[in-house]
Protein backbone atom coordinates (compact mmCIF):
# COMPACT_ATOMS: atom_id res chain seq x y z
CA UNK A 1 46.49 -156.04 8.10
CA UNK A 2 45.85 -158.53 10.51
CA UNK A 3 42.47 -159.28 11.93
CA UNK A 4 40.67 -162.22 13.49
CA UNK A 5 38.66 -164.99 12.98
CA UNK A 6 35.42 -163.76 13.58
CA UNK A 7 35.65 -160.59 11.62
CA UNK A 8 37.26 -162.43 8.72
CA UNK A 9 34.74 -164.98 8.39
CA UNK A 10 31.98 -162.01 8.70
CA UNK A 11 33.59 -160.73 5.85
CA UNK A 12 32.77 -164.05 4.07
CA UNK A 13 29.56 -164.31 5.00
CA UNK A 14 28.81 -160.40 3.72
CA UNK A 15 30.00 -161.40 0.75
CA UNK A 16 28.47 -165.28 0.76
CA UNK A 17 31.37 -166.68 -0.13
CA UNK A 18 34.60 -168.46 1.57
CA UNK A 19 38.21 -167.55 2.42
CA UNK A 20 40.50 -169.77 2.08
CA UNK A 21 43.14 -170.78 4.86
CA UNK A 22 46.34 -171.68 4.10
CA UNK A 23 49.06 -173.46 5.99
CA UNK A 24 52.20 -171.90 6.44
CA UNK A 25 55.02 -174.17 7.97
CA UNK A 26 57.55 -172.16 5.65
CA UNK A 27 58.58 -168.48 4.64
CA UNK A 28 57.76 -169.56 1.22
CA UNK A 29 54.24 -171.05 1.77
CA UNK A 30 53.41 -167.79 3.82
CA UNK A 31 55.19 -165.66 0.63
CA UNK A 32 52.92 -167.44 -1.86
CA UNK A 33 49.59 -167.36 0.06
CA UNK A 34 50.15 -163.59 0.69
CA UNK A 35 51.06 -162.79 -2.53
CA UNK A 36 48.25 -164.48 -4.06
CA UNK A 37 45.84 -162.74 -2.03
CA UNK A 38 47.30 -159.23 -2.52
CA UNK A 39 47.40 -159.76 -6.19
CA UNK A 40 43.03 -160.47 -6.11
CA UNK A 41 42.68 -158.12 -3.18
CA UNK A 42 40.57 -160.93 -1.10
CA UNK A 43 40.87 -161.84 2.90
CA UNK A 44 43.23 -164.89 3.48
CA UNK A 45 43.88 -166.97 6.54
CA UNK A 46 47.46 -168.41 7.00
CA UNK A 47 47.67 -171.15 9.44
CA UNK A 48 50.19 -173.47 11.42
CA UNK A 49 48.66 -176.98 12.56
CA UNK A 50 50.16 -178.35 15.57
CA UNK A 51 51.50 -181.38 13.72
CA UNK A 52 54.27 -178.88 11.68
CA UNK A 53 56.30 -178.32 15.13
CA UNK A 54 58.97 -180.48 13.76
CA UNK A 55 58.49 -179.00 10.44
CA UNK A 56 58.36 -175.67 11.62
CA UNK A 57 58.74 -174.63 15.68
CA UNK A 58 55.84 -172.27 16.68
CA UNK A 59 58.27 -170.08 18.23
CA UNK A 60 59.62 -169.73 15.15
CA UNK A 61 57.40 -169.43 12.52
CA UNK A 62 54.59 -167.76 14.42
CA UNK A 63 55.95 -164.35 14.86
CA UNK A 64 56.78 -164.40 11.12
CA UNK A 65 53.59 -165.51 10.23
CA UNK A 66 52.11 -162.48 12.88
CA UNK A 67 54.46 -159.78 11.53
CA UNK A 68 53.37 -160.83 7.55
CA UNK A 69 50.35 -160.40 8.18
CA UNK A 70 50.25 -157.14 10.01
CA UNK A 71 52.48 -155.75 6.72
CA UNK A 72 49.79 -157.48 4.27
CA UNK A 73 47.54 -154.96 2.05
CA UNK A 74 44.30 -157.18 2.79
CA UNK A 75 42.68 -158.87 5.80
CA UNK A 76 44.67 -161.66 7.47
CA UNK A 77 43.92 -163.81 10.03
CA UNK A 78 46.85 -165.98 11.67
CA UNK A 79 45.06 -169.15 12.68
CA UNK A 80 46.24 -171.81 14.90
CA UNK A 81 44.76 -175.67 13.17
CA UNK A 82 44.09 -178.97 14.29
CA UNK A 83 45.20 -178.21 18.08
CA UNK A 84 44.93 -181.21 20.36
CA UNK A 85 46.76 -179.58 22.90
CA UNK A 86 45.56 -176.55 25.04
CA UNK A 87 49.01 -175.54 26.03
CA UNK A 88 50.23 -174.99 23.08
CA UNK A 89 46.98 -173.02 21.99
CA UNK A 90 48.15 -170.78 24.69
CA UNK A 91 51.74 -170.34 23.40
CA UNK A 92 50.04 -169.61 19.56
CA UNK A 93 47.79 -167.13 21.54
CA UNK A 94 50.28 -165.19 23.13
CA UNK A 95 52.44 -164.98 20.23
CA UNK A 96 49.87 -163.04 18.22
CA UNK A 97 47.40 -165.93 16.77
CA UNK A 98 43.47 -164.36 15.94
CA UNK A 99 42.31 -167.33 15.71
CA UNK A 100 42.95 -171.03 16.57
CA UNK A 101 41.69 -174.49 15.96
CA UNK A 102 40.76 -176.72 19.03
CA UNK A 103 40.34 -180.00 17.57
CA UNK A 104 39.10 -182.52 20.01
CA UNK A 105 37.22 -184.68 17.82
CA UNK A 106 38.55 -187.89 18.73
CA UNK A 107 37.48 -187.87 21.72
CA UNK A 108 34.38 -188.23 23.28
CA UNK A 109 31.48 -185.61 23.24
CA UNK A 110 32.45 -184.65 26.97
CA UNK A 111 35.44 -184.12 26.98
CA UNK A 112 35.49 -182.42 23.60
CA UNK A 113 33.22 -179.74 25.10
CA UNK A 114 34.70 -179.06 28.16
CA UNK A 115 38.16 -178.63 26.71
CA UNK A 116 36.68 -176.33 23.31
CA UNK A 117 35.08 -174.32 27.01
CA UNK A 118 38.17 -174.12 27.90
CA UNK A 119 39.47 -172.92 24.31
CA UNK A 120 36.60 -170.17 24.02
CA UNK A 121 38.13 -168.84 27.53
CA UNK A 122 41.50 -168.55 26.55
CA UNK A 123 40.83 -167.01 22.71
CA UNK A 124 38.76 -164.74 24.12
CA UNK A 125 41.16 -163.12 26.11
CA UNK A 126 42.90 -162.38 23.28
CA UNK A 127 40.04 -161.39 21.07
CA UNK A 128 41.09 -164.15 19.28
CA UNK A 129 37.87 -166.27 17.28
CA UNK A 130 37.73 -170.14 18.00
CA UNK A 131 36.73 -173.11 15.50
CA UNK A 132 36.22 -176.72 16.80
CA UNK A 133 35.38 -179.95 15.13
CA UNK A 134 32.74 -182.60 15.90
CA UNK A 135 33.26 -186.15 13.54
CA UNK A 136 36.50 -187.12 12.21
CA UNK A 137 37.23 -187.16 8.59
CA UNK A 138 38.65 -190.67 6.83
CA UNK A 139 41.88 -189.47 7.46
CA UNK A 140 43.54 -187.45 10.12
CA UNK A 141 46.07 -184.07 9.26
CA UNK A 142 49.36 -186.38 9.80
CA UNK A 143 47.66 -188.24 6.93
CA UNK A 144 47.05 -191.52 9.13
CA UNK A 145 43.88 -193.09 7.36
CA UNK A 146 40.60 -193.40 10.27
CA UNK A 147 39.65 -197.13 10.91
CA UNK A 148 36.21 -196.77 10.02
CA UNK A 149 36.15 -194.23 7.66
CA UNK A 150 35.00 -191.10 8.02
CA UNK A 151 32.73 -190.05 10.79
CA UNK A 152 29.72 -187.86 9.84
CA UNK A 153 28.60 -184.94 11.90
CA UNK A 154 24.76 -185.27 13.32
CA UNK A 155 23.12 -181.80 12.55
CA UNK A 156 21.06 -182.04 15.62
CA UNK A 157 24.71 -182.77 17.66
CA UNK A 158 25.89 -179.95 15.84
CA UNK A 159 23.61 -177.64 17.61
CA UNK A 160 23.77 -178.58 20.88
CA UNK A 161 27.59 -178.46 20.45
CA UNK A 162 27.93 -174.92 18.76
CA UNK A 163 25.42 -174.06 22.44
CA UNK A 164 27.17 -175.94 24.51
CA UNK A 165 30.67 -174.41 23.86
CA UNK A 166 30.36 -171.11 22.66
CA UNK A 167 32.62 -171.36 19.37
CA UNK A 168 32.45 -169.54 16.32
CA UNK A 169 32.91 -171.66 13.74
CA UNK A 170 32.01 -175.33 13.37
CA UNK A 171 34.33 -177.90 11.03
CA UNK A 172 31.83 -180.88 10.63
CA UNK A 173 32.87 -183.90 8.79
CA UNK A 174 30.75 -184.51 5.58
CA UNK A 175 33.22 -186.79 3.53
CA UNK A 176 36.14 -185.14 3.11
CA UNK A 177 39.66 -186.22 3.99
CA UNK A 178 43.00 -184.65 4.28
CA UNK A 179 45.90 -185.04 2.29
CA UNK A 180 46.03 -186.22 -1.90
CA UNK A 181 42.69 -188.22 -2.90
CA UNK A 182 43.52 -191.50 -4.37
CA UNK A 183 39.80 -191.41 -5.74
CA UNK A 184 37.04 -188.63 -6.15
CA UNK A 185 35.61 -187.66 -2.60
CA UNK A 186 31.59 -188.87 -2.29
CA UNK A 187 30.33 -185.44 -0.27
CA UNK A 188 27.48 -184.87 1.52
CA UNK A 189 26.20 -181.77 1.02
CA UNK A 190 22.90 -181.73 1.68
CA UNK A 191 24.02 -182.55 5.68
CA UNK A 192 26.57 -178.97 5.07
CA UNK A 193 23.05 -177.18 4.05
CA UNK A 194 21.30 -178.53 7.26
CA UNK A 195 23.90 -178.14 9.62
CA UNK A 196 24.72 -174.58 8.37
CA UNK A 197 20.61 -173.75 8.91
CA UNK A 198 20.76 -175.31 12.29
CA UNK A 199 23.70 -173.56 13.39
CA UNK A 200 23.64 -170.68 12.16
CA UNK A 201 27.52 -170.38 12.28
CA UNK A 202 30.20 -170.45 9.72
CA UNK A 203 31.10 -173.90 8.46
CA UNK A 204 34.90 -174.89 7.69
CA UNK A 205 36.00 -177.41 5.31
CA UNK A 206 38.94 -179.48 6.08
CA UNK A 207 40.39 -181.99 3.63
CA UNK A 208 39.95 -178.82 1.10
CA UNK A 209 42.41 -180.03 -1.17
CA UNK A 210 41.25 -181.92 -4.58
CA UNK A 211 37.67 -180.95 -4.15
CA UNK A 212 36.23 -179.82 -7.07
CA UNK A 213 35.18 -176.89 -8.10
CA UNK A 214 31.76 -177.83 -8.23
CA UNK A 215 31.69 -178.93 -5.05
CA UNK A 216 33.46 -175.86 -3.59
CA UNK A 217 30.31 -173.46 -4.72
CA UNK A 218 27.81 -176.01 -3.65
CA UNK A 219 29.58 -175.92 -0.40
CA UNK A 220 29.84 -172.30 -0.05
CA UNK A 221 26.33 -171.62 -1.44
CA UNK A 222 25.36 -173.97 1.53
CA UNK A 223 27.28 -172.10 4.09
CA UNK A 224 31.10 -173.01 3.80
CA UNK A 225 32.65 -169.72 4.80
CA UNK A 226 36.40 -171.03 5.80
CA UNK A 227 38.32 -173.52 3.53
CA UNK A 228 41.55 -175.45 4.34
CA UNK A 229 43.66 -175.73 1.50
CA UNK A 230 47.54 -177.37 1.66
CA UNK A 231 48.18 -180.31 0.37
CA UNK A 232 47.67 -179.77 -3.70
CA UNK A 233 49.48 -176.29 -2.79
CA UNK A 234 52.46 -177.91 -1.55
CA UNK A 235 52.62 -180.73 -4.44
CA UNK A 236 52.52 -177.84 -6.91
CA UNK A 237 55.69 -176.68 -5.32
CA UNK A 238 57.15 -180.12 -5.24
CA UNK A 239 56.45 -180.47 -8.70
CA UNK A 240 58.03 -177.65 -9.72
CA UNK A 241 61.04 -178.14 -8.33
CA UNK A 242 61.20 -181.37 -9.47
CA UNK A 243 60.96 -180.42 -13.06
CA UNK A 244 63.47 -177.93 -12.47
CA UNK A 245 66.39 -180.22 -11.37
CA UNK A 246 65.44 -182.58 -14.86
CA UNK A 247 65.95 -179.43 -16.56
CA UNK A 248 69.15 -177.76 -15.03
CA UNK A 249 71.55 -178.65 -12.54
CA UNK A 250 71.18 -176.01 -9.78
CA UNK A 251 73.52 -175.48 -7.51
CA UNK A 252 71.75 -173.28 -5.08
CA UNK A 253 68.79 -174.17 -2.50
CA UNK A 254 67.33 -170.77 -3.20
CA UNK A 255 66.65 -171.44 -6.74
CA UNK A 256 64.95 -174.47 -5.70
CA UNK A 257 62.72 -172.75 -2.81
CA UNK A 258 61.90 -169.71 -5.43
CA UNK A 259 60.14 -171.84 -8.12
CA UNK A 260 58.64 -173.75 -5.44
CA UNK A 261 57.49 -170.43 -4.36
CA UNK A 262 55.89 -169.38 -7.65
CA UNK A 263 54.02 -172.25 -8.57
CA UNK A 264 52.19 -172.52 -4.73
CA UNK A 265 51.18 -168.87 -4.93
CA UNK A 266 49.60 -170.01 -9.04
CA UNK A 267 47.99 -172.74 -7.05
CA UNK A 268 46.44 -171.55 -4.18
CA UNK A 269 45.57 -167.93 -6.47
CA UNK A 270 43.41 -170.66 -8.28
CA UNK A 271 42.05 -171.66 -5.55
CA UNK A 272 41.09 -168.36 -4.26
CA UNK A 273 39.74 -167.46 -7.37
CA UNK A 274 36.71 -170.52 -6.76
CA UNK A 275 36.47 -169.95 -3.05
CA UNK A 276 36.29 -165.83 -3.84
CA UNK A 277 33.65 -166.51 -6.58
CA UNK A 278 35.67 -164.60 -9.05
């Protein structure tokens, strides 16, 4: 069933633990996220980021994305991530989205609370729950490595940006990065724990990927509720397939996208299993 951001993350937090959101820019990501989920009977989030439109169109995938989740046997949100672009939040909106991602962290303070304003506005038209971002991580979602590393997130900027815009959930930057780690991520924890008892709002990791599992309960224990998890997913389904083809000559793309398939939904059940606390 499909539900929104707000009452899926109140979920996590009845539970103190963390779901974990997936993106989707395929039927076979969204096949292996759902199935995972249905087989531990926990809440999931599937999500499309902004930068997948050439991967994936909106118009495309979204109404999949909306219609597999309203036939799921758990809680689903359909989340829109890393928007820069308010227009398009509108287009994810009125296709069905519960809950989207405006990400206006590279800009300044300003002008990324007048625009998540204007984000809160829209979403809540919809019913639709709204996370924002303040700091950058070392690298951005199209993988482009920041200049200066990663940015972290003040606690006492925090506040005044969770009262200043409304939103409800907060993705601070504490050391994590997106896409594969070349080396262990050095996380700052302790600044999740503050923020999270300053706030007094759900916390999202992005960069979610590689973390260890260690670090995932630490996190959650300090107030991580939402976790964004893609990039180990989708090299589990690379992998796959490329053992596969040194194995047998296929002849048929399906074969290929099936064990892709099977080994993201292994992956990302894993996954749910730490962020569930199963």
């Amino acid at each position: 069933m499909i539900i929104n951001l707000i009452d899926i993350l109140k979920l996590a937090e009845e539970k103190h633990c963390a779901v974990g959101a997936f993106n989707t820019p395929n039927l076979e990501c969204i096949n292996a996220v759902l199935t995972a989920a249905e087989k531990l009977n926990v809440p999931v989030i599937i999500s499309h980021a902004e930068l997948h439109e050439e991967v994936s169109p909106l118009d495309v995938i979204g109404p999949v994305m909306v219609e597999a989740a309203k036939r799921a046997k758990v809680p689903v949100c359909v989340h829109l991530d890393h928007c820069e672009h308010l227009d398009y939040m509108a287009r994810a909106l009125a296709i069905g989205f519960t809950g989207v991602m405006y990400d206006g962290s590279i800009l300044s303070y300003e002008e990324n609370v007048a625009n998540t304003i204007k984000a809160v506005a829209m979403a809540r038209k919809y019913k639709a729950g709204v996370e924002a971002e303040i700091g950058t991580l070392a690298a951005r979602e199209n993988g482009e490595q920041s200049t200066s590393g990663p940015i972290y997130t003040s606690p006492e900027l925090a506040v005044s940006f969770c009262k200043d815009t409304g939103i409800d959930a907060l993705a601070p930057s504490f050391g994590t990065a997106h896409g594969i780690y070349k080396s262990k991520p050095i996380l700052d924890l302790a600044r999740v724990k503050t923020i999270a008892e300053l706030t007094k709002i759900p916390l999202v990791m992005h960069g979610g990927s590689g973390v260890s599992c260690d670090d995932y309960r630490t996190g959650i224990k300090y107030g991580l509720r939402k976790i964004n998890y893609y990039s180990y997913m989708s090299k589990a389904g690379t992998t796959a397939v490329k053992e596969l083809l040194s194995k047998q000559d296929i002849t048929f793309f399906h074969d290929l996208a099936l064990a892709a398939e099977k080994a993201m939904e292994t992956d990302a059940e894993k996954a749910m299993r730490v962020f569930a606390g199963l």
